[in-house]
N, C-alpha and C. Protein backbone atom coordinates (compact mmCIF):
# COMPACT_ATOMS: atom_id res chain seq x y z
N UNK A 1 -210.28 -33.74 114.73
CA UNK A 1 -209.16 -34.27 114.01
C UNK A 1 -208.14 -33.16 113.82
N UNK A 2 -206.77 -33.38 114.30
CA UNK A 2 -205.86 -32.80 113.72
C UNK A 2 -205.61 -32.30 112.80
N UNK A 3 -205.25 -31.31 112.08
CA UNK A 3 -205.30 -30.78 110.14
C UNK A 3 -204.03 -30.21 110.36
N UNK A 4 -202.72 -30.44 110.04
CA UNK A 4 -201.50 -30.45 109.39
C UNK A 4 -201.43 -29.39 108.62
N UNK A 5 -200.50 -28.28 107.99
CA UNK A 5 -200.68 -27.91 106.93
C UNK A 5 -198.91 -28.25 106.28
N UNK A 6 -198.58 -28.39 105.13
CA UNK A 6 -197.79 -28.20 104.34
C UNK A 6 -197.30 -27.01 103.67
N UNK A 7 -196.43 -26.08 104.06
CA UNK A 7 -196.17 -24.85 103.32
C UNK A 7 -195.05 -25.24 102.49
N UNK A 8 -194.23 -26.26 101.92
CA UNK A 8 -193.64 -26.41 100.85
C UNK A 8 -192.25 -26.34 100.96
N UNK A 9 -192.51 -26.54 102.94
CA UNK A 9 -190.80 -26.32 103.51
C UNK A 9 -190.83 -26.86 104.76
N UNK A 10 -192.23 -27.30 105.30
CA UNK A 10 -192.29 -27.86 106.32
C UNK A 10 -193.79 -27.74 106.95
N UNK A 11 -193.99 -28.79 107.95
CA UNK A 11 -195.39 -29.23 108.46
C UNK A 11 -195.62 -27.93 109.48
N UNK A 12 -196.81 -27.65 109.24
CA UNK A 12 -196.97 -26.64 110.44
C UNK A 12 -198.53 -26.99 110.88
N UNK A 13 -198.54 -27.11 112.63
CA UNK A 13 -199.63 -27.27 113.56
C UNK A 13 -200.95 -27.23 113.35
N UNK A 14 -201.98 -28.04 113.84
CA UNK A 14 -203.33 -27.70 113.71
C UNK A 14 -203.68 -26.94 114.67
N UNK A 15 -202.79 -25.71 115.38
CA UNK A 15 -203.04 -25.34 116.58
C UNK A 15 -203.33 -23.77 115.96
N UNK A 16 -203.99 -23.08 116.73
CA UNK A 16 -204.50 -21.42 115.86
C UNK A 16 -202.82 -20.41 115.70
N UNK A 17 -201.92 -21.13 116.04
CA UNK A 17 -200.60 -19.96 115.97
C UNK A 17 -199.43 -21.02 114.73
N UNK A 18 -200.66 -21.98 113.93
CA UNK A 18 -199.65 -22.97 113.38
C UNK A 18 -198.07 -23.40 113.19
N UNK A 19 -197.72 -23.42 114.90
CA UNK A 19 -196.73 -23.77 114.94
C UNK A 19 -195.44 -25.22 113.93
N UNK A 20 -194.61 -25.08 114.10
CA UNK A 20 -193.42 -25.48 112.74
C UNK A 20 -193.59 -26.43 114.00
N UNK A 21 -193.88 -27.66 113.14
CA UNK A 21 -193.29 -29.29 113.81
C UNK A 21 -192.98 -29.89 113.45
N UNK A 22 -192.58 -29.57 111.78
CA UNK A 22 -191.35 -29.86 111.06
C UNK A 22 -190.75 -29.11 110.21
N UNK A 23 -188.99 -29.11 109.57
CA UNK A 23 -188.91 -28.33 108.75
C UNK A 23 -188.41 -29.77 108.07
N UNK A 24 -188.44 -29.17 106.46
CA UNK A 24 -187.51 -30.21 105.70
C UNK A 24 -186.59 -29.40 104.59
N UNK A 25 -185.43 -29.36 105.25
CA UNK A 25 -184.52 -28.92 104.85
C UNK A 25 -184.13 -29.11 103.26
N UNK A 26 -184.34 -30.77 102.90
CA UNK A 26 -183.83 -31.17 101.60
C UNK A 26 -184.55 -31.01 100.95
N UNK A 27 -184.93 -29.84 99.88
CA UNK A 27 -185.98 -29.77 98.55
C UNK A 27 -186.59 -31.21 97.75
N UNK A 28 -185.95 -32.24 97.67
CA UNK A 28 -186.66 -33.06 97.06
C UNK A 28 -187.63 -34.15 98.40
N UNK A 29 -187.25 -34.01 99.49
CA UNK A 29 -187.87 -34.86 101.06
C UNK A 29 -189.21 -34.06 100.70
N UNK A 30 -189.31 -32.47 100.59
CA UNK A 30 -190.01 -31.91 100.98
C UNK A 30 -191.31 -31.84 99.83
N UNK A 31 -190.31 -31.75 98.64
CA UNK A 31 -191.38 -32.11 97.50
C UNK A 31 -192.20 -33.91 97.83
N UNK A 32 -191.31 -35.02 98.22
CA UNK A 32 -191.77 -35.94 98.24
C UNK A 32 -192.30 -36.36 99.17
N UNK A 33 -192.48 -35.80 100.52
CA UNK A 33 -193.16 -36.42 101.83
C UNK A 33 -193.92 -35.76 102.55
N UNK A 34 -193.64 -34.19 102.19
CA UNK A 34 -194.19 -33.04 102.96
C UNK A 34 -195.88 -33.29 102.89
N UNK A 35 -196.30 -33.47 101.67
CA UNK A 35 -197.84 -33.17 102.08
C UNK A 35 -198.26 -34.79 102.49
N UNK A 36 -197.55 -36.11 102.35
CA UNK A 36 -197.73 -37.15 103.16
C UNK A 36 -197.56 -36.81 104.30
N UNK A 37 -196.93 -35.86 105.04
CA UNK A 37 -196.23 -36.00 106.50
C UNK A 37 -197.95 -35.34 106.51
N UNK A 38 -197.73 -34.36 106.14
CA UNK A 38 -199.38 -33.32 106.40
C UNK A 38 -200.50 -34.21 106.80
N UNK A 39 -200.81 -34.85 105.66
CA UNK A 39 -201.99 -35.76 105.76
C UNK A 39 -202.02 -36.83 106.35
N UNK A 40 -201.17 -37.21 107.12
CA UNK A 40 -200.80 -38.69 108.33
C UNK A 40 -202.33 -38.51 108.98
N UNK A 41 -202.52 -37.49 109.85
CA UNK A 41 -203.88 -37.78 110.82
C UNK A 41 -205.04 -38.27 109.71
N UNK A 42 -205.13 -37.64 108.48
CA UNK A 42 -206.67 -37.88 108.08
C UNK A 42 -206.19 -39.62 107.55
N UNK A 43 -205.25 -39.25 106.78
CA UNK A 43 -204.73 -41.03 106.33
C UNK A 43 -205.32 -42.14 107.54
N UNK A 44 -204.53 -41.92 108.70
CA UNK A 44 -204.79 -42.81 109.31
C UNK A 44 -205.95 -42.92 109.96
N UNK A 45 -206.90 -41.67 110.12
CA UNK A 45 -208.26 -41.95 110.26
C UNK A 45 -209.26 -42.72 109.41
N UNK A 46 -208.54 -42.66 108.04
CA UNK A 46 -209.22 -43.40 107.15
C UNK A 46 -208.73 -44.92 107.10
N UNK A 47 -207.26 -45.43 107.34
CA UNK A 47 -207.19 -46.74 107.56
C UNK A 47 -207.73 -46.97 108.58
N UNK A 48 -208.16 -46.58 110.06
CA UNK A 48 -208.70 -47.29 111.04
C UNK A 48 -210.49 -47.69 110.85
N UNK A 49 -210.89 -46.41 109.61
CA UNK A 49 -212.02 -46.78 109.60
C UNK A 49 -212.71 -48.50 108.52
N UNK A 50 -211.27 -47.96 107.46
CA UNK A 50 -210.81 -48.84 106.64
C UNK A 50 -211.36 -50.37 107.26
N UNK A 51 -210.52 -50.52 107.85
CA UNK A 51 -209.67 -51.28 108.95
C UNK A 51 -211.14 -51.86 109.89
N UNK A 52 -212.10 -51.15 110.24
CA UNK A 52 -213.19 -51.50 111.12
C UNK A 52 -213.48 -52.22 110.48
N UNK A 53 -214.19 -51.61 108.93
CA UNK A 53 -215.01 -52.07 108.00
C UNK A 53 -214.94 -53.39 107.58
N UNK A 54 -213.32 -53.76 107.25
CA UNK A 54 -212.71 -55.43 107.01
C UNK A 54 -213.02 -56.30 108.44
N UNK A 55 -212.84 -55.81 109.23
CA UNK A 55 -212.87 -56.45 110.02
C UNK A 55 -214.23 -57.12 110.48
N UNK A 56 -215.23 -56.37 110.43
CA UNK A 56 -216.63 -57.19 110.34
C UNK A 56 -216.51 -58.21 109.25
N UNK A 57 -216.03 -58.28 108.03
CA UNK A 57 -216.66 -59.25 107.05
C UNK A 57 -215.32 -60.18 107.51
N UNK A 58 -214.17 -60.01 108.01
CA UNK A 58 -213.02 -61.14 108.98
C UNK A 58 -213.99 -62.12 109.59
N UNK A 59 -214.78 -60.93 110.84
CA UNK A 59 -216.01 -61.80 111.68
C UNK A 59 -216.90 -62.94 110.92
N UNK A 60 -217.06 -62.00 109.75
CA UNK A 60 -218.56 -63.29 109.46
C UNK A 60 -218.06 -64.32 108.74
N UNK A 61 -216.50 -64.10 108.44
CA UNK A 61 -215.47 -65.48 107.76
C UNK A 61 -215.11 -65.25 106.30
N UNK A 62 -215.95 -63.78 105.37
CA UNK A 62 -216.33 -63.69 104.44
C UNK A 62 -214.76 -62.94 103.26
N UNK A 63 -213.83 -63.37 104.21
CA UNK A 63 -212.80 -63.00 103.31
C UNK A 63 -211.84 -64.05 103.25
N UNK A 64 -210.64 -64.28 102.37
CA UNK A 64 -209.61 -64.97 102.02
C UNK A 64 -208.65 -64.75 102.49
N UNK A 65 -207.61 -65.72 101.93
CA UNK A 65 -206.09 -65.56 102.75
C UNK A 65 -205.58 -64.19 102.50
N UNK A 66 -205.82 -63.85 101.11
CA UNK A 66 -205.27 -62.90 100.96
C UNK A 66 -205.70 -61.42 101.33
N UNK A 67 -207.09 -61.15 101.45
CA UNK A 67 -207.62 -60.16 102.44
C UNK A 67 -207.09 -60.62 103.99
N UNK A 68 -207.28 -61.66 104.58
CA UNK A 68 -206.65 -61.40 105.97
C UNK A 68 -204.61 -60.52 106.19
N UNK A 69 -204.39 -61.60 104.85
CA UNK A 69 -202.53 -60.51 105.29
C UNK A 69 -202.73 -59.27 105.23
N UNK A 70 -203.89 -58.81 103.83
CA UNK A 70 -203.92 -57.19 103.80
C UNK A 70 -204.29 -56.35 105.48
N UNK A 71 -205.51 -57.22 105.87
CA UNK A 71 -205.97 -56.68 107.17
C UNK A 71 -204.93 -57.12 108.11
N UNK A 72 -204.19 -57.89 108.05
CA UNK A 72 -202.95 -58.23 109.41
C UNK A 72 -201.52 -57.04 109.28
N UNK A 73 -201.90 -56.67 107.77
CA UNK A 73 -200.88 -55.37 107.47
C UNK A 73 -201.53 -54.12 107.71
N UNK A 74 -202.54 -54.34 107.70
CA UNK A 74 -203.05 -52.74 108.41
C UNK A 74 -202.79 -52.49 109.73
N UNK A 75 -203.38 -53.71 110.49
CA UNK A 75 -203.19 -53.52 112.10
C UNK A 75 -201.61 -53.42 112.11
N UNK A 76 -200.98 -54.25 111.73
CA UNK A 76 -199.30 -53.48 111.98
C UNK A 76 -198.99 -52.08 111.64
N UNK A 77 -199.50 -51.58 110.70
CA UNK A 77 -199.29 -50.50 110.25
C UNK A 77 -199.34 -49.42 111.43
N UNK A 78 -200.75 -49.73 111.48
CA UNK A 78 -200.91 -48.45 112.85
C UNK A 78 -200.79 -49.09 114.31
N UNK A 79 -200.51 -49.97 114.28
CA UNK A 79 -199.73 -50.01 115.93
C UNK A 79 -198.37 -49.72 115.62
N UNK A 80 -197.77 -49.77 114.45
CA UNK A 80 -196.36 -49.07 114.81
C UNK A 80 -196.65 -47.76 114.36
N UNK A 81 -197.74 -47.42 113.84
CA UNK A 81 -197.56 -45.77 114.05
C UNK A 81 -197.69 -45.08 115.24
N UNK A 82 -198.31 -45.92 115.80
CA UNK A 82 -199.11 -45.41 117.40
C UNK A 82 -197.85 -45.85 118.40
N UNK A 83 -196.88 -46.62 118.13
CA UNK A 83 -195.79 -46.79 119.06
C UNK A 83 -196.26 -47.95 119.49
């Protein structure tokens, strides 16, 4: 898994020379998104696992209308993250 870091001005690489693959220029973006931008890979490793988990009890019929929109909003979620 990818690991992001946040230095408090911008995202830098899970690569050993933690390269800048983002900066955020505007102090309050950076206070408010920077360590979200960071944590995107583990986030979304955890909705896909999320995401498995619902989806078996989808299979056995064992959820409601309103768990299926939640699970029909996850799968959107990360197919538009994934492009």
């Amino acid at each position: 898994m990818k690991t992001y870091t946040f230095d408090g001005h911008g995202i830098n690489g899970a690569d050993e020379y933690k390269s800048r693959l983002a900066t955020l220029t505007n102090e309050g973006h950076a206070k408010n998104i920077g360590k979200l931008f960071a944590a995107a890979p583990e986030l979304m490793e955890a909705l896909e696992a999320l995401l498995e988990h619902a989806e078996k009890y989808l299979r056995l019929g064992e959820v409601g209308g309103k768990e299926k929109r939640i699970i029909e909003s996850a799968r959107a979620s990360i197919a538009k993250a994934k492009g």
